[in-house]
Protein backbone atom coordinates (compact mmCIF):
# COMPACT_ATOMS: atom_id res chain seq x y z
CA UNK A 1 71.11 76.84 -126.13
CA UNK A 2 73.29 74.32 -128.05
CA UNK A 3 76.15 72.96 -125.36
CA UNK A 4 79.48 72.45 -126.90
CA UNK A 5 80.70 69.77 -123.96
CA UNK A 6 78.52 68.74 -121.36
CA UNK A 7 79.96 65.77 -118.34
CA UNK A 8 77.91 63.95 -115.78
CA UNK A 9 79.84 62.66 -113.18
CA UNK A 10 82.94 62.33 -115.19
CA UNK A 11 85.86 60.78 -113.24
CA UNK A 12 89.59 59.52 -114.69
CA UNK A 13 91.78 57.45 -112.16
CA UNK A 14 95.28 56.33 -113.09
CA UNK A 15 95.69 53.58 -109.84
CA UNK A 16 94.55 54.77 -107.25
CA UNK A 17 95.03 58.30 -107.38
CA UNK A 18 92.18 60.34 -109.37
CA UNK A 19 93.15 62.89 -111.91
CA UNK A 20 89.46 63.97 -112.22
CA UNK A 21 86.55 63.03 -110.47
CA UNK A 22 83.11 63.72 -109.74
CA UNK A 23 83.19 66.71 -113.08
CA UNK A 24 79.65 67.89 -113.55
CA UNK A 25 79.72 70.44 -116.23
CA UNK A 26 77.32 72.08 -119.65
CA UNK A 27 79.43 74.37 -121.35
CA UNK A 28 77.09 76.62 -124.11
CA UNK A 29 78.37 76.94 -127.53
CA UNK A 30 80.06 80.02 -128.94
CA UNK A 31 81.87 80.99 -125.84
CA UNK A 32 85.91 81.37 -125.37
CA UNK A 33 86.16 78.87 -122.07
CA UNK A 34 88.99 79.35 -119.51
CA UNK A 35 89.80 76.46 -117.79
CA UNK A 36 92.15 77.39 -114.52
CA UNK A 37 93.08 76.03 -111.65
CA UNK A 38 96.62 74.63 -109.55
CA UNK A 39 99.32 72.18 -111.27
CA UNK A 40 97.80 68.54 -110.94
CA UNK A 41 94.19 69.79 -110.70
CA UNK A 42 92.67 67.51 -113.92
CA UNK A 43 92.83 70.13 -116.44
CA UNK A 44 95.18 68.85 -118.95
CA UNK A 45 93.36 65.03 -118.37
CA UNK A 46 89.49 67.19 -118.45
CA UNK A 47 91.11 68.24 -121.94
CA UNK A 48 91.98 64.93 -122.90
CA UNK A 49 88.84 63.44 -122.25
CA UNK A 50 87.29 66.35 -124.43
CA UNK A 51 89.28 65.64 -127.07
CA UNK A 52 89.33 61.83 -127.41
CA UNK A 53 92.76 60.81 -126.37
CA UNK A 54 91.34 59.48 -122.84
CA UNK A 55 88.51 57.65 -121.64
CA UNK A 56 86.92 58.00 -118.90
CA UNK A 57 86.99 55.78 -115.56
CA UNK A 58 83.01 57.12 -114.64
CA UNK A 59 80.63 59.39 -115.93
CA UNK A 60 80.34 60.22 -119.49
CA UNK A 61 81.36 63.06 -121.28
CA UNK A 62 79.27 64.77 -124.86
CA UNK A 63 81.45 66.84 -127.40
CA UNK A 64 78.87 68.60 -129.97
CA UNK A 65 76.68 66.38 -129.42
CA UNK A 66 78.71 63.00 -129.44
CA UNK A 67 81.61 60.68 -128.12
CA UNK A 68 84.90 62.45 -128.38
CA UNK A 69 86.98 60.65 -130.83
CA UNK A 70 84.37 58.42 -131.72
CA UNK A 71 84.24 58.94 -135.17
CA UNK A 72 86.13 60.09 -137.93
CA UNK A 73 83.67 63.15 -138.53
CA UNK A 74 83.45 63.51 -134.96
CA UNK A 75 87.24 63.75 -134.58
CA UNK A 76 87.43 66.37 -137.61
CA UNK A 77 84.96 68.69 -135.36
CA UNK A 78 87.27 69.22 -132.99
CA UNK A 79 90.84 70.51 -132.92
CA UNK A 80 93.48 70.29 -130.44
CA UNK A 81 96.57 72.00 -129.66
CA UNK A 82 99.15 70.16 -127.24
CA UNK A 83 100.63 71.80 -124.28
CA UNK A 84 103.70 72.18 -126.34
CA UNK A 85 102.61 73.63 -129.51
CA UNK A 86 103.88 70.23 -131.43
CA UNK A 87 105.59 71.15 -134.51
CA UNK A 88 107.77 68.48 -136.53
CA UNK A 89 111.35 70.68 -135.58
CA UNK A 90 112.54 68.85 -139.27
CA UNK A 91 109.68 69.74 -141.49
CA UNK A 92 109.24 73.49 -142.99
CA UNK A 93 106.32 75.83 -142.51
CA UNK A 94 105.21 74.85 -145.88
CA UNK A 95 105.52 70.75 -145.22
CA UNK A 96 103.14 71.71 -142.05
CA UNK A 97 100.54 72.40 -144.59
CA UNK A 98 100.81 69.84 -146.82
CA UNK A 99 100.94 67.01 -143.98
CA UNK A 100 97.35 69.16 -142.13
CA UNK A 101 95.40 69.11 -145.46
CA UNK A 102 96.71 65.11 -145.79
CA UNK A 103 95.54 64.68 -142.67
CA UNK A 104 92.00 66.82 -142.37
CA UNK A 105 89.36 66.10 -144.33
CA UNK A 106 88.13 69.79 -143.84
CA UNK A 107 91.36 71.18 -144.16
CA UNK A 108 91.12 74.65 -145.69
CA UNK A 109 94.21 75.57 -147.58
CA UNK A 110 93.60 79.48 -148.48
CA UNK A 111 92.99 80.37 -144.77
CA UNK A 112 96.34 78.59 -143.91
CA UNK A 113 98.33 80.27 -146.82
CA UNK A 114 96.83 83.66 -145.49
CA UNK A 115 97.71 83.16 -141.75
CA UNK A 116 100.88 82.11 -142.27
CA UNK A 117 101.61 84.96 -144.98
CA UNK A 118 100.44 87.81 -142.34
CA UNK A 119 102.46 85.98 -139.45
CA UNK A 120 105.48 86.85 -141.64
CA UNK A 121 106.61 82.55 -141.49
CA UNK A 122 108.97 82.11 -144.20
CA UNK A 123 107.17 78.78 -146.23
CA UNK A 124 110.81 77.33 -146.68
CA UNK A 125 111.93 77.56 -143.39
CA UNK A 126 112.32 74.60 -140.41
CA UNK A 127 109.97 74.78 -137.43
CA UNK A 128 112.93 73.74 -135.25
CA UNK A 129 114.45 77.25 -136.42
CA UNK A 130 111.34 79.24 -135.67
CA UNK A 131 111.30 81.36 -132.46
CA UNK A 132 108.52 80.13 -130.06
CA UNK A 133 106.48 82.45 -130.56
CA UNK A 134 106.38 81.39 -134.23
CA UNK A 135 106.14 78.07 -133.74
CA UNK A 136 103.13 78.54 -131.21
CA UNK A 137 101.54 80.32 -133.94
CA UNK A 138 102.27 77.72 -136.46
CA UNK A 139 100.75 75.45 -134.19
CA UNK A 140 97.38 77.22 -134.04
CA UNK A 141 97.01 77.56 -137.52
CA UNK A 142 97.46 74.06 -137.52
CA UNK A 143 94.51 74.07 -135.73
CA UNK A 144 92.44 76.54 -137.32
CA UNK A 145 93.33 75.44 -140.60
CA UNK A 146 91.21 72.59 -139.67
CA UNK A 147 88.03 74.02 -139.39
CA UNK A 148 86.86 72.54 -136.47
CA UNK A 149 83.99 73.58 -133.94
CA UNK A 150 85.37 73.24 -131.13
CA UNK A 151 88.94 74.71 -130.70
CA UNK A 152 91.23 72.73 -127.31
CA UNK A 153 94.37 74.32 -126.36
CA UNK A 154 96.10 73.06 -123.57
CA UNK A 155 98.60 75.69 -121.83
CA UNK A 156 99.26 76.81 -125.48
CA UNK A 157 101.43 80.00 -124.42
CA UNK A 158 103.33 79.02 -121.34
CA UNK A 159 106.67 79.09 -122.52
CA UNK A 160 106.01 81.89 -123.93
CA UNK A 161 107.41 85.66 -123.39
CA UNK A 162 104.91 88.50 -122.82
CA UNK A 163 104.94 89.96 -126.42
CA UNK A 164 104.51 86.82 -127.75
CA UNK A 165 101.41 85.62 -125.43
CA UNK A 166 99.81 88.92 -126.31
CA UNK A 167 100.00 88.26 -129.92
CA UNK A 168 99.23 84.70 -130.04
CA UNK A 169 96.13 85.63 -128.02
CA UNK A 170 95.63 88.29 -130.38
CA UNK A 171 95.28 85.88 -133.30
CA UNK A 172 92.95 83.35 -131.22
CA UNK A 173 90.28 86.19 -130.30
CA UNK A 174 90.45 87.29 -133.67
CA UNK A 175 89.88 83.73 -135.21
CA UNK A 176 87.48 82.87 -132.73
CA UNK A 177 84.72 85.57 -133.68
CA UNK A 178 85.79 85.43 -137.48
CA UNK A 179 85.23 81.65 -137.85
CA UNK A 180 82.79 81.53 -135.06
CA UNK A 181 84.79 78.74 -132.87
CA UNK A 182 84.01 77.70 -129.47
CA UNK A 183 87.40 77.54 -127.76
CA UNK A 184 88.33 75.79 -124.47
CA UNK A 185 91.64 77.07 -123.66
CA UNK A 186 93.71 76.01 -120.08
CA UNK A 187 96.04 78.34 -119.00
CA UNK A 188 97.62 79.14 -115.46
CA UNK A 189 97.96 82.73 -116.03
CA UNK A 190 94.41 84.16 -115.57
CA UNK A 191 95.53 87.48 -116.53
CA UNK A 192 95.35 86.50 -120.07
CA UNK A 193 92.18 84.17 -119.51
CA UNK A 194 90.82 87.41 -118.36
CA UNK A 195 91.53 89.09 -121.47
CA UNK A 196 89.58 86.62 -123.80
CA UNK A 197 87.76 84.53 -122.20
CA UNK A 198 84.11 85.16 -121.23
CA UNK A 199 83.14 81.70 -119.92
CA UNK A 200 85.15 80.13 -117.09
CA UNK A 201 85.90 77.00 -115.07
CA UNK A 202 87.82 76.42 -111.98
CA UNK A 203 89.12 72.84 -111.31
CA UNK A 204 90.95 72.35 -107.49
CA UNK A 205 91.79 69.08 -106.24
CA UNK A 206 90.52 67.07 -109.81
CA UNK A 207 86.54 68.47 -109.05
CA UNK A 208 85.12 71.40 -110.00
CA UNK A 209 84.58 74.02 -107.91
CA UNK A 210 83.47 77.42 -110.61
CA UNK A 211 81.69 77.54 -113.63
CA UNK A 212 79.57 79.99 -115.01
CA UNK A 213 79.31 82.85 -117.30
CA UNK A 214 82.31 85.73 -116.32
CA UNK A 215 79.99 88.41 -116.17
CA UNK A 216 77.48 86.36 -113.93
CA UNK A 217 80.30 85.04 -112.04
CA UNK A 218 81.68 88.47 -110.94
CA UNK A 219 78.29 90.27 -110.03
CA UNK A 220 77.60 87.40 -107.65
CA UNK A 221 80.79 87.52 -106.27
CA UNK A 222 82.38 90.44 -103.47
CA UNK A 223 84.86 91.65 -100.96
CA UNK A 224 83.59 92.31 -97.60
CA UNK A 225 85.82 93.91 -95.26
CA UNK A 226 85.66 95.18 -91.66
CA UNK A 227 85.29 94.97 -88.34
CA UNK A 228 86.26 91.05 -87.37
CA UNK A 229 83.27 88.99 -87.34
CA UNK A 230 83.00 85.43 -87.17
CA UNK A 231 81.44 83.32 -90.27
CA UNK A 232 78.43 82.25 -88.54
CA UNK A 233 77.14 85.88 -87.94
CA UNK A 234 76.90 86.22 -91.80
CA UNK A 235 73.79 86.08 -93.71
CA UNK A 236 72.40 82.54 -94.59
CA UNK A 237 72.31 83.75 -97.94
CA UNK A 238 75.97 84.64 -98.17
CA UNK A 239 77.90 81.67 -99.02
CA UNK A 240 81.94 82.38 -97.77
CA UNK A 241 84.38 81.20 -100.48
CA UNK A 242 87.16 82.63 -98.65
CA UNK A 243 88.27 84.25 -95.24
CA UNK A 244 90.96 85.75 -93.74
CA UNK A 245 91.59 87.51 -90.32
CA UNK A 246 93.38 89.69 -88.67
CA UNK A 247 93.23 90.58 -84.80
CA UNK A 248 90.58 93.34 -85.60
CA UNK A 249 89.29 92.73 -89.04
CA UNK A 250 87.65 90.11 -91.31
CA UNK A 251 88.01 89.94 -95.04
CA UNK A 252 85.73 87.54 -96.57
CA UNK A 253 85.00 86.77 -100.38
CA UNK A 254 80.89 85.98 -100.61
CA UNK A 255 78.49 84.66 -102.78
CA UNK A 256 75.48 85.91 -103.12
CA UNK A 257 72.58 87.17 -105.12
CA UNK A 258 71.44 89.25 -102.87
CA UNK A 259 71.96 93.23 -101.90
CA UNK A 260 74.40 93.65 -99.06
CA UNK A 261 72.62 96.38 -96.51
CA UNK A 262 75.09 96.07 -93.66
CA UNK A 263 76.87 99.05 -92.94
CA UNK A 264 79.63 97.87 -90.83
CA UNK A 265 81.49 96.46 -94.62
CA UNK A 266 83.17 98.08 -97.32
CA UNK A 267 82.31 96.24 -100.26
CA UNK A 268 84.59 95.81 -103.14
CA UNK A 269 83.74 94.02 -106.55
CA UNK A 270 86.45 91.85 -107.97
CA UNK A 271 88.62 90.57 -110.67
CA UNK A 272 88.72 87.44 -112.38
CA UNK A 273 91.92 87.05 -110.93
CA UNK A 274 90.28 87.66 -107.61
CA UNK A 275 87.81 85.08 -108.53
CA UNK A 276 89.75 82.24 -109.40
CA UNK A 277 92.34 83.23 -106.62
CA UNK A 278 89.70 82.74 -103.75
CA UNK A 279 88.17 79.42 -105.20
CA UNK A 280 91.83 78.22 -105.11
CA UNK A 281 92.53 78.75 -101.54
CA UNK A 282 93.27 75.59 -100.18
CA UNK A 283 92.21 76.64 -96.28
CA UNK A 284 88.71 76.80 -97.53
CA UNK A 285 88.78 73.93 -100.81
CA UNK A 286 87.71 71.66 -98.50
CA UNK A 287 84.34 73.48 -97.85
CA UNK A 288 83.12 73.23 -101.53
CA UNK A 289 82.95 70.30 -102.72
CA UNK A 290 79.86 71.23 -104.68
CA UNK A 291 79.99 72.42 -107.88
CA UNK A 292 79.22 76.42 -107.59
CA UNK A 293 77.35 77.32 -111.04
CA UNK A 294 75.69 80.37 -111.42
CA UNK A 295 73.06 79.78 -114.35
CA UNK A 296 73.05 81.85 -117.60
């Protein structure tokens, strides 16, 4: 299968400190990609170095097939939307346009005429007078408008309120299958992620620590609870991504590919949000430093 960004070893150091490091990754085409994990865990820089606007203090990274940013018709492949939806607050919807099919050589002009007719954006008026919302979705047709392969979006609805999220991810999903984009979208509220997103990737302390396939990623994964039990009496086979305790009973989040026979658990499957939660849990980070991948 085609892979839409694939990194060996990738690392990005600004000093001393290291944004990203050791990033091992081979993302398949044709997939909506959440990327998740805490504030200052390398996602925004993992997006820059995607997209061009970094490069890279080891490793090497491969966007469709080349070095981001390294051409012109590489560049045009790709689009990229900004943490904070950049609009130009001075220019009008309709300058927006003009200035994208300046600027894009695969610019398509009816698509962003349509968008922004069914959005209801008036082509007269000022971004800086647009609601958020509006000027988040302004923003993404920016990007769509484009035509690019590979769609990056970098916390794109943050700011935003709940209705507004809901729509904006409305309109991604829906341009995402219509156009046939691979998307790589960072966000830290993996409720949404969960609604879209079928492909994920969980970044804690700059490495990666998930990646995988959702559906894969969730059978593999459980909740064991019950009586208290020690780590070390678990299966070898069960790999412990996170534990706690109390004076009489152990829950534990496990990998494995195996069937769980013991009796003395109640197994529970879990959510994304589950997932991502357990891989984030700093009393156990330290214990996976290997990137967890389960194949496709």
């Amino acid at each position: 299968m085609t892979s839409v960004l694939q990194a060996q070893a990738l690392g990005k150091r600004y000093g001393k400190r290291w944004a990203l490091r050791e990033c091992t990754i081979d993302i398949p085409a044709g997939h909506v990609v959440g990327l998740v994990g805490p504030n200052g865990a390398g996602k925004t820089t993992l997006l820059k170095l995607a997209g061009g606007q970094l490069e890279p203090t080891t490793g090497g990274i491969n966007v469709l097939g080349g070095r981001p940013g390294g051409t012109p018709a590489q560049l045009a492949r790709v689009g990229f939307v900004a943490q904070d939806t950049p609009v130009y607050a001075g220019l009008t919807v309709a300058d927006h346009l003009r200035l994208g099919a300046r600027l894009n050589q695969r610019w398509d002009a009816a698509m962003a005429r349509e968008r922004i007719a069914q959005l209801g954006l008036v082509p007269n008026h000022r971004a800086g007078k647009l609601s958020g919302g509006q000027r988040a979705q302004l923003a993404l047709t920016l990007g769509l408008a484009k035509r690019p392969e590979l769609l990056i979006l970098d916390e794109p609805v943050a700011s935003l309120d709940p209705l507004a999220r809901r729509e904006f991810l409305q309109g991604l999903t829906e341009a995402a299958v219509a156009h046939k984009l691979s998307v790589l979208l960072s966000s830290h509220l993996v409720s949404d992620l969960e609604r879209i997103c079928d492909y994920v990737i969980v970044l804690v302390d700059s490495r990666v620590h998930l990646a995988g396939k959702v559906g894969r990623l969730l059978a593999a994964h459980h909740r064991l609870t019950g009586p208290r039990r020690d780590p070390d009496r678990l299966p070898a086979d069960q790999h412990v991504i996170s534990a706690s305790h109390t004076e009489r009973q152990s829950t534990y989040v496990i990998r494995t590919d195996a069937p769980i026979h013991d009796p003395a658990w109640t197994v529970t499957q879990l959510s994304l949000e589950d997932l991502v939660l357990a891989y984030m849990d700093k009393r156990t980070a330290e214990n996976r430093r290997a990137v967890l991948e389960v194949r496709r």
